[in-house]
Protein backbone atom coordinates (compact mmCIF):
# COMPACT_ATOMS: atom_id res chain seq x y z
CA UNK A 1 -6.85 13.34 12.19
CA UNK A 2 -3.17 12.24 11.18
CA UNK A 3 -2.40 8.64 10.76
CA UNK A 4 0.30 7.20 13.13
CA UNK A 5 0.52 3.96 11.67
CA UNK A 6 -1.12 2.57 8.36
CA UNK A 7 -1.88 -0.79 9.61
CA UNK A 8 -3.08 -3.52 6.91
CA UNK A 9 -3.64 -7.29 6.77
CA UNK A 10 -3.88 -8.47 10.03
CA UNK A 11 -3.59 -12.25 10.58
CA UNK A 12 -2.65 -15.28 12.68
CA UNK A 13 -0.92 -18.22 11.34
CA UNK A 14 -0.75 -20.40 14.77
CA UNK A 15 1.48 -18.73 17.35
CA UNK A 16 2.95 -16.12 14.72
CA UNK A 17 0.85 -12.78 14.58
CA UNK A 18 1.61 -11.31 10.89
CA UNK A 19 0.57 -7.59 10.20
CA UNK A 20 1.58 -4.99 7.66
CA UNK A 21 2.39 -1.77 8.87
CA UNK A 22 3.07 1.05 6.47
CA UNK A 23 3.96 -1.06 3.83
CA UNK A 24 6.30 -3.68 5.23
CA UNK A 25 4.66 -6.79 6.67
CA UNK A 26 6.28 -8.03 9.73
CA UNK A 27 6.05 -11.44 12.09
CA UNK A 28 6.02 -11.70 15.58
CA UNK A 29 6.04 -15.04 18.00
CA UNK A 30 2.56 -14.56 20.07
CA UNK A 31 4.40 -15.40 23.13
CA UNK A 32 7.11 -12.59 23.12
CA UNK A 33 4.26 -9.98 22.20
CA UNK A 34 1.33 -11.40 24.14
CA UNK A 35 1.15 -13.83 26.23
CA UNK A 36 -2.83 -13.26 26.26
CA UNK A 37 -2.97 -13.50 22.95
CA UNK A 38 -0.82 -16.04 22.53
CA UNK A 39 -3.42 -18.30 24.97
CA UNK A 40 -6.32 -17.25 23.36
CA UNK A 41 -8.68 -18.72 21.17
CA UNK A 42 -8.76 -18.30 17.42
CA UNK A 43 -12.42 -16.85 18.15
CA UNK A 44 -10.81 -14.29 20.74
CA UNK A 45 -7.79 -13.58 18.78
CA UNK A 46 -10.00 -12.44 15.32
CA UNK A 47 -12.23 -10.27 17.02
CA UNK A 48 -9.77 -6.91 17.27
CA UNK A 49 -10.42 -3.10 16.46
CA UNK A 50 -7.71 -1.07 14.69
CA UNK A 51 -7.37 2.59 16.29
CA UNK A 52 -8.60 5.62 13.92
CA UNK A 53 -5.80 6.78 14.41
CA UNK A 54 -3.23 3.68 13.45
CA UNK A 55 -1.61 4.14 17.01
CA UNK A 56 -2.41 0.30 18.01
CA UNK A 57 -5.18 -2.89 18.11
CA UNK A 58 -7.54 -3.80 20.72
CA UNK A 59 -8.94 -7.53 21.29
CA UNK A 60 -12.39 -6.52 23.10
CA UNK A 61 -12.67 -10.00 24.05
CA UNK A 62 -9.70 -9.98 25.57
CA UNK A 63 -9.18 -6.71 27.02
CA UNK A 64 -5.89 -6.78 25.26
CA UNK A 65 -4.38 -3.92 23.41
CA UNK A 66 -1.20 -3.65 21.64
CA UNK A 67 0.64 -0.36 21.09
CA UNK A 68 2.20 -0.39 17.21
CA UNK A 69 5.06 2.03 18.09
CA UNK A 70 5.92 -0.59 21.26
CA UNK A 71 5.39 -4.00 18.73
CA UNK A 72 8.28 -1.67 16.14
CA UNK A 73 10.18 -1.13 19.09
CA UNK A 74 9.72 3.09 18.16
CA UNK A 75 10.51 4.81 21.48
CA UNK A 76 9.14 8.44 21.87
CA UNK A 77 10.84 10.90 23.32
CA UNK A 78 8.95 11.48 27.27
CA UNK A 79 7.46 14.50 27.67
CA UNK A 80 8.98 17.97 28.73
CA UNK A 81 8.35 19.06 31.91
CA UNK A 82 6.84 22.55 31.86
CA UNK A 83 8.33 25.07 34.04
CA UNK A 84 5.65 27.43 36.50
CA UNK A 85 6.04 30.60 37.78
């Protein structure tokens, strides 16, 4: 499996979520991210899974998920429509 992201060092310093993502650590304000997140308890917020992958986080408790490509602001090219005969 190829790693999209390698995501490292997760943390929450109040309403700023800090995370390092392929080497660079970045900070976001909770409420321009995640509104959810930035309500939630300290409890809720430190209970997350990282993807296999790297591709984002999920807050089980929360039913919150954040995509890492979306948090960069990385936009993927959309799909090709294939052509049928």
């Amino acid at each position: 499996m190829n790693k999209h992201h390698d995501i490292k060092n997760i943390q929450f310093d109040g309403d700023v979520f800090e995370i390092t993502v392929d080497g660079t650590t970045r900070k976001f304000e909770l409420q321009q991210i995640s509104p959810l997140l930035h309500q939630a308890s300290e409890a809720e917020r430190e209970i997350f899974e990282v993807s296999p992958s790297g591709y984002g986080i999920h807050w089980p408790l929360l039913d919150e998920d954040i995509s890492i490509d979306a948090l960069l602001g990385i936009v993927s090219a959309p799909a090709r429509n294939r052509k049928t005969a």
